[in-house]
C-alpha atoms as a PDB file:
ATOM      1  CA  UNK A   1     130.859 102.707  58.243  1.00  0.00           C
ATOM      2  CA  UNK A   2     132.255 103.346  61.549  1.00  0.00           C
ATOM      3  CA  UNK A   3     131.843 107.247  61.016  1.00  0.00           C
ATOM      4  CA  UNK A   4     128.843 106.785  59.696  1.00  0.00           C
ATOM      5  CA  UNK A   5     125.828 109.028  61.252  1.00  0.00           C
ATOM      6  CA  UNK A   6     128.607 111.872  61.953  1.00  0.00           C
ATOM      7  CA  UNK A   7     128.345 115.658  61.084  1.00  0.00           C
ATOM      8  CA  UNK A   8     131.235 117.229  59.937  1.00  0.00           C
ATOM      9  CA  UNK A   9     131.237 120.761  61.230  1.00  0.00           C
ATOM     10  CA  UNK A  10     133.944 122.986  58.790  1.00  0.00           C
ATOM     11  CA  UNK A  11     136.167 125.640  59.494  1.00  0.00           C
ATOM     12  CA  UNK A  12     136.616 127.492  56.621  1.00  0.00           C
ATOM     13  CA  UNK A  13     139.601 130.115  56.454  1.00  0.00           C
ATOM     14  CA  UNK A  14     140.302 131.442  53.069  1.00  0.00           C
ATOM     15  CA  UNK A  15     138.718 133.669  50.450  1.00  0.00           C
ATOM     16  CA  UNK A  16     136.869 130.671  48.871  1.00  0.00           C
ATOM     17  CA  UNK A  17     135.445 128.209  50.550  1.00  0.00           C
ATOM     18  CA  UNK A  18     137.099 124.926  49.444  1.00  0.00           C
ATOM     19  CA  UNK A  19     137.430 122.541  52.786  1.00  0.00           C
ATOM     20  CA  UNK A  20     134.398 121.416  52.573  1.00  0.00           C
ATOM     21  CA  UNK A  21     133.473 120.243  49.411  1.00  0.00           C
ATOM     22  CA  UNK A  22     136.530 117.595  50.168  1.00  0.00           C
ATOM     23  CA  UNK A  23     134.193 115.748  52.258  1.00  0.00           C
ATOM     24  CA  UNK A  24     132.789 112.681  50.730  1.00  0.00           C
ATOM     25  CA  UNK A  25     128.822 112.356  51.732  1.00  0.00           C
ATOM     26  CA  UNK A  26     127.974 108.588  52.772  1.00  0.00           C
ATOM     27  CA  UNK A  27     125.968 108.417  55.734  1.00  0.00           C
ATOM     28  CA  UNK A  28     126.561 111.803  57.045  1.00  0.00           C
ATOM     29  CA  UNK A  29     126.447 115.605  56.752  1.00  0.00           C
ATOM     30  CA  UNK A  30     128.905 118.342  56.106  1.00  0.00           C
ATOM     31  CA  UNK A  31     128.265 122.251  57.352  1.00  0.00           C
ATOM     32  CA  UNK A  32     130.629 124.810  56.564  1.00  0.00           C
ATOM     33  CA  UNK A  33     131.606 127.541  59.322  1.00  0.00           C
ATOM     34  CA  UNK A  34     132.987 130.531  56.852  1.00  0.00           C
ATOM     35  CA  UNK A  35     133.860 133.015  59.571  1.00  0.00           C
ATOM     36  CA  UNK A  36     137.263 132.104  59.309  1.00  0.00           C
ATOM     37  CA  UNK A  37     139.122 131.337  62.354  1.00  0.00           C
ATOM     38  CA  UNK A  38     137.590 129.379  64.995  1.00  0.00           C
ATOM     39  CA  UNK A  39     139.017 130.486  68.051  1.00  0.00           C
ATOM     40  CA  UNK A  40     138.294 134.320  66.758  1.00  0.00           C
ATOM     41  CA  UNK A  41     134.692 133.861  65.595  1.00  0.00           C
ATOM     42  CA  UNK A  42     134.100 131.095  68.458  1.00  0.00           C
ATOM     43  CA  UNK A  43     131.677 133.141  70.840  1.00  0.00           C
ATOM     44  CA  UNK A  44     129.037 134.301  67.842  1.00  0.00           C
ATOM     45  CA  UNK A  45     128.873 131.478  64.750  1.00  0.00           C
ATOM     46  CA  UNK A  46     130.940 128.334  66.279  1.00  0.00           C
ATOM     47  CA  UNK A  47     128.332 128.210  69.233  1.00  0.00           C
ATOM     48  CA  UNK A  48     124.942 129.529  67.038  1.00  0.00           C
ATOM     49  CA  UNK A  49     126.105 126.387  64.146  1.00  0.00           C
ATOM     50  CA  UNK A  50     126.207 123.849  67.075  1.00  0.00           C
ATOM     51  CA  UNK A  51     122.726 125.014  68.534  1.00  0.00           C
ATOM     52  CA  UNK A  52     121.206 125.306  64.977  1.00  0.00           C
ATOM     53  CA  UNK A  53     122.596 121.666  64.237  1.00  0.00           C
ATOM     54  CA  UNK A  54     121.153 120.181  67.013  1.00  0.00           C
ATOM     55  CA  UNK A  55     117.667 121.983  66.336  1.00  0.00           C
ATOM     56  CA  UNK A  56     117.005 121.138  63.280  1.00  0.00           C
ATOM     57  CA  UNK A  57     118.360 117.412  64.370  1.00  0.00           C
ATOM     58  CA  UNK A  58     115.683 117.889  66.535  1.00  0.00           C
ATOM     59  CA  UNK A  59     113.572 119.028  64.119  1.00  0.00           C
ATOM     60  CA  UNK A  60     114.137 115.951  62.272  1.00  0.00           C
ATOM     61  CA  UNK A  61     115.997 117.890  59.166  1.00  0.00           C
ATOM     62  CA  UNK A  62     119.352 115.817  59.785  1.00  0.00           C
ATOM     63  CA  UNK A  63     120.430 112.807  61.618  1.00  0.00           C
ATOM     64  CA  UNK A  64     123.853 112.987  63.312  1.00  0.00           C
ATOM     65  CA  UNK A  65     124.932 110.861  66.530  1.00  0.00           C
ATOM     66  CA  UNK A  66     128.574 112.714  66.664  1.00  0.00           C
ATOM     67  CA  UNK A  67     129.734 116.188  65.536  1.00  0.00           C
ATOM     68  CA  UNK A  68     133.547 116.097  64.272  1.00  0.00           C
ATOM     69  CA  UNK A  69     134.926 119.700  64.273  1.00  0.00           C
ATOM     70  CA  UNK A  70     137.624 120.126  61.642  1.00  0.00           C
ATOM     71  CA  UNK A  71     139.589 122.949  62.645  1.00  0.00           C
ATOM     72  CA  UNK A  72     142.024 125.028  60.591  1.00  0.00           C
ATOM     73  CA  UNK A  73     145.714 124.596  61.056  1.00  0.00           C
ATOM     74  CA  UNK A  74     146.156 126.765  63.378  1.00  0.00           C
ATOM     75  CA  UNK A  75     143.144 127.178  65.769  1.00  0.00           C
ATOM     76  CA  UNK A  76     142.960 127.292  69.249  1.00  0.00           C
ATOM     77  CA  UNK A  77     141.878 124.510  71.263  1.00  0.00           C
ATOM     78  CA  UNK A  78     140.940 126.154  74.821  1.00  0.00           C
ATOM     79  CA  UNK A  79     138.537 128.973  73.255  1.00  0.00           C
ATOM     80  CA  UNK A  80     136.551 125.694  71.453  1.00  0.00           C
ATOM     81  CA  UNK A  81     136.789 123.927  74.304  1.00  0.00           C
ATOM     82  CA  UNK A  82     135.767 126.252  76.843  1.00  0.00           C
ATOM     83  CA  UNK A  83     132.827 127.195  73.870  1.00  0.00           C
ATOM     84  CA  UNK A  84     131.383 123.496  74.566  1.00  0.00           C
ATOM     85  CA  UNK A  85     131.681 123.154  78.283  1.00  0.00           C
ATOM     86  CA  UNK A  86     130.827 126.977  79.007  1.00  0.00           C
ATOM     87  CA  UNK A  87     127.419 127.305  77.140  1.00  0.00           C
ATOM     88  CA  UNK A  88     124.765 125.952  79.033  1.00  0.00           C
ATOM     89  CA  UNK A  89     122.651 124.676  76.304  1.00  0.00           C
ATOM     90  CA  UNK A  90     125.972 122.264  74.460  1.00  0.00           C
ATOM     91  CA  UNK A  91     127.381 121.418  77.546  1.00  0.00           C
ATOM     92  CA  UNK A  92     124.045 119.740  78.566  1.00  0.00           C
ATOM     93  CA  UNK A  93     123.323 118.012  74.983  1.00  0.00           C
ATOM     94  CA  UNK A  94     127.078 117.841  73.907  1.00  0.00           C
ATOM     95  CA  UNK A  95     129.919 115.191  75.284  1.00  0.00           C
ATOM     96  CA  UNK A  96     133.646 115.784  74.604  1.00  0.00           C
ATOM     97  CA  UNK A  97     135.153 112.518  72.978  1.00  0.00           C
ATOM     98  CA  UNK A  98     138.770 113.781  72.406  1.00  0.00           C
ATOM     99  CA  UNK A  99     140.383 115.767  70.863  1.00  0.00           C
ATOM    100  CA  UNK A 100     142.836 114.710  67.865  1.00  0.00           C
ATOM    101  CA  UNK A 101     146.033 117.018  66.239  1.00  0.00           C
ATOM    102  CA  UNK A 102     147.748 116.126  63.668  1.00  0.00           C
ATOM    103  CA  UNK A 103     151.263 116.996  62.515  1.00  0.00           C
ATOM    104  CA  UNK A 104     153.106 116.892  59.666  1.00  0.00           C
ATOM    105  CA  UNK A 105     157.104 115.076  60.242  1.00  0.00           C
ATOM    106  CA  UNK A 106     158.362 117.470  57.644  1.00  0.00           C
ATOM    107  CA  UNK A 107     157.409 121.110  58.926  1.00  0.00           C
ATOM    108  CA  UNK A 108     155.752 119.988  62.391  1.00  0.00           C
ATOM    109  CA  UNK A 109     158.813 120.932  64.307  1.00  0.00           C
ATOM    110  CA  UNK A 110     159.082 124.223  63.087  1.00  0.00           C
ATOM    111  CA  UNK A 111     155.515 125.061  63.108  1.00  0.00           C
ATOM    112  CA  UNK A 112     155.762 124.221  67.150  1.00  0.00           C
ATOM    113  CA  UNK A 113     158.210 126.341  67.629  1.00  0.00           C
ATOM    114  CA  UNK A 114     157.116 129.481  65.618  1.00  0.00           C
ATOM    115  CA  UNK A 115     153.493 129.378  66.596  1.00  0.00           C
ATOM    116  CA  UNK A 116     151.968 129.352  69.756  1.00  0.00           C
ATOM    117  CA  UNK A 117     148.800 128.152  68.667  1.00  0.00           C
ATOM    118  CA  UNK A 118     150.591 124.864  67.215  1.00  0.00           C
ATOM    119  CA  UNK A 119     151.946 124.191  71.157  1.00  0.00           C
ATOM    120  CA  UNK A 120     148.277 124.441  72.231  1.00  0.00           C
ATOM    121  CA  UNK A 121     146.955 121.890  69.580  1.00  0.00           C
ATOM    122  CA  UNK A 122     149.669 119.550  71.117  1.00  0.00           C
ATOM    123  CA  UNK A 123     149.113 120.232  74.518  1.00  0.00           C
ATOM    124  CA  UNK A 124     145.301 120.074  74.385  1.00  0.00           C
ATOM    125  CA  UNK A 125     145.421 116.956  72.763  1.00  0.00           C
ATOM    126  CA  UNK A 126     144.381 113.926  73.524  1.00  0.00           C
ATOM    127  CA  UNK A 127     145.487 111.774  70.797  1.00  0.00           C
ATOM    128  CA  UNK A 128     148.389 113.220  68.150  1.00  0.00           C
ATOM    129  CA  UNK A 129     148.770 111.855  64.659  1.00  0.00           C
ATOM    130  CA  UNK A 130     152.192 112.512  62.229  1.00  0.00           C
ATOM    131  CA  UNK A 131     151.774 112.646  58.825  1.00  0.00           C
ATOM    132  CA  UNK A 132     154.080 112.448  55.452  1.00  0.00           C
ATOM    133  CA  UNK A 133     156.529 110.610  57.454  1.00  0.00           C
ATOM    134  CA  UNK A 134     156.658 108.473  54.208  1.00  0.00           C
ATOM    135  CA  UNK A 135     159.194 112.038  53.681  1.00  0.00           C
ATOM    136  CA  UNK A 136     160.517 112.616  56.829  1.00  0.00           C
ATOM    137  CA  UNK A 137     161.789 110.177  59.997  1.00  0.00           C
ATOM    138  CA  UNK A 138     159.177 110.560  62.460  1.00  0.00           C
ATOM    139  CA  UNK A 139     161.312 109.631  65.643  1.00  0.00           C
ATOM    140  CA  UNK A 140     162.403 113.431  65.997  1.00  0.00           C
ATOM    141  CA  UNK A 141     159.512 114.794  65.938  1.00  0.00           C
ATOM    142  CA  UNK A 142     157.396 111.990  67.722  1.00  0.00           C
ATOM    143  CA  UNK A 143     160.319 112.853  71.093  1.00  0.00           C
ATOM    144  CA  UNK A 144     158.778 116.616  71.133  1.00  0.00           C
ATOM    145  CA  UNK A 145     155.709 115.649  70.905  1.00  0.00           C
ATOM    146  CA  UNK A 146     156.503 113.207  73.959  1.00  0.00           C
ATOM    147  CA  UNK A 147     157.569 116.307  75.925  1.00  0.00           C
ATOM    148  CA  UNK A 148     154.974 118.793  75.072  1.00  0.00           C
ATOM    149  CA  UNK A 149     152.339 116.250  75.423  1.00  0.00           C
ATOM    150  CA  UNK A 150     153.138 113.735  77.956  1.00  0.00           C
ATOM    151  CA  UNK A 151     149.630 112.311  78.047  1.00  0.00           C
ATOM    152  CA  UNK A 152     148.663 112.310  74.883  1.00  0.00           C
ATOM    153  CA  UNK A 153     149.133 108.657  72.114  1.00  0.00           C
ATOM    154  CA  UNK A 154     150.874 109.382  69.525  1.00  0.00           C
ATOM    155  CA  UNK A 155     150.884 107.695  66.132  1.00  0.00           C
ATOM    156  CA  UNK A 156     151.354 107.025  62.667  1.00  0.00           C
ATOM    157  CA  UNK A 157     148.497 109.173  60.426  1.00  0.00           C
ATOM    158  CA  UNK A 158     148.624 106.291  58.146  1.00  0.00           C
ATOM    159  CA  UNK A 159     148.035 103.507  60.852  1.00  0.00           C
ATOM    160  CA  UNK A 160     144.701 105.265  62.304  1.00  0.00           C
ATOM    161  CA  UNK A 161     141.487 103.588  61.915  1.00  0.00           C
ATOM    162  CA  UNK A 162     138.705 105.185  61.581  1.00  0.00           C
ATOM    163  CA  UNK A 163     137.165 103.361  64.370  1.00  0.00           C
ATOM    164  CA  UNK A 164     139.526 104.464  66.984  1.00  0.00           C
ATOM    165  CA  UNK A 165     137.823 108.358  66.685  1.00  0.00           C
ATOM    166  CA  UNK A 166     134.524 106.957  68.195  1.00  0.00           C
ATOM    167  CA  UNK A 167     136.705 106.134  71.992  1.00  0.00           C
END
């Protein structure tokens, strides 16, 4: 309930589009984004799906109080970012809330240090979540994310509420 009246916007990288029909519809909508990569396909569809959202919310088609972009793994914050506070027409209707990364305790370490795109997710974000650390010690992991992130809260993925993406 605390999500509810939220769009999910998907980023769909693959050959078939799966992510999306994950997404359990209660009080909400789903749209896909199949250009693949965000950060690469950010100038032309990221920015045309947000205005078409919000026109045919205007248009009374769908009713959404919060967009939640789900990224892929690997995308790049700063283009996405720089997408909602550099067009005119979203940074006027749109407000950034935060932005949340999450990391797995079994692979996240290596996935930092291989891909610069990883770093970024960290570094942009404002609020960093570990997962499977039911298979892995989190401590490790939850020190680098200390140092790469200094300002970000980090946390359990299995102790977040649903309630604490709406601050």
């Amino acid at each position: 309930p605390a999500l509810g009246q939220t769009l999910v916007l998907v980023n769909e990288f693959g050959e078939a589009a799966l992510d999306h029909r994950l997404y359990e519809r209660l009080d909400g909508e789903v749209a896909l984004l199949a250009s693949g990569c965000l950060c690469c396909a950010l100038r032309g569809d990221f920015v045309d799906s947000l205005q078409g959202l919000l026109a045919r919310r205007d248009a009374g088609e769908l009713s959404f109080r919060r967009i939640v972009v789900e990224t892929s793994g690997l995308a790049d914050p700063g283009p996405i970012l720089h997408a909602l506070f550099a067009d005119a027409t979203l940074s006027r209707r749109l407000r950034l809330a935060n932005v949340t990364t999450l990391v797995d305790a079994v692979n996240g370490a290596a996935t930092l240090e291989s891909h610069g795109e990883a770093r970024r997710q960290v570094a942009f974000a404002d609020r960093i979540a570990i997962s499977k650390t039911d298979l892995a010690p989190a401590a490790p992991l939850r020190a680098l994310l200390a140092g790469l992130a200094p300002q970000a809260t980090i946390c359990d993925a299995s102790e977040v509420d649903a309630a604490a993406f709406l601050v």
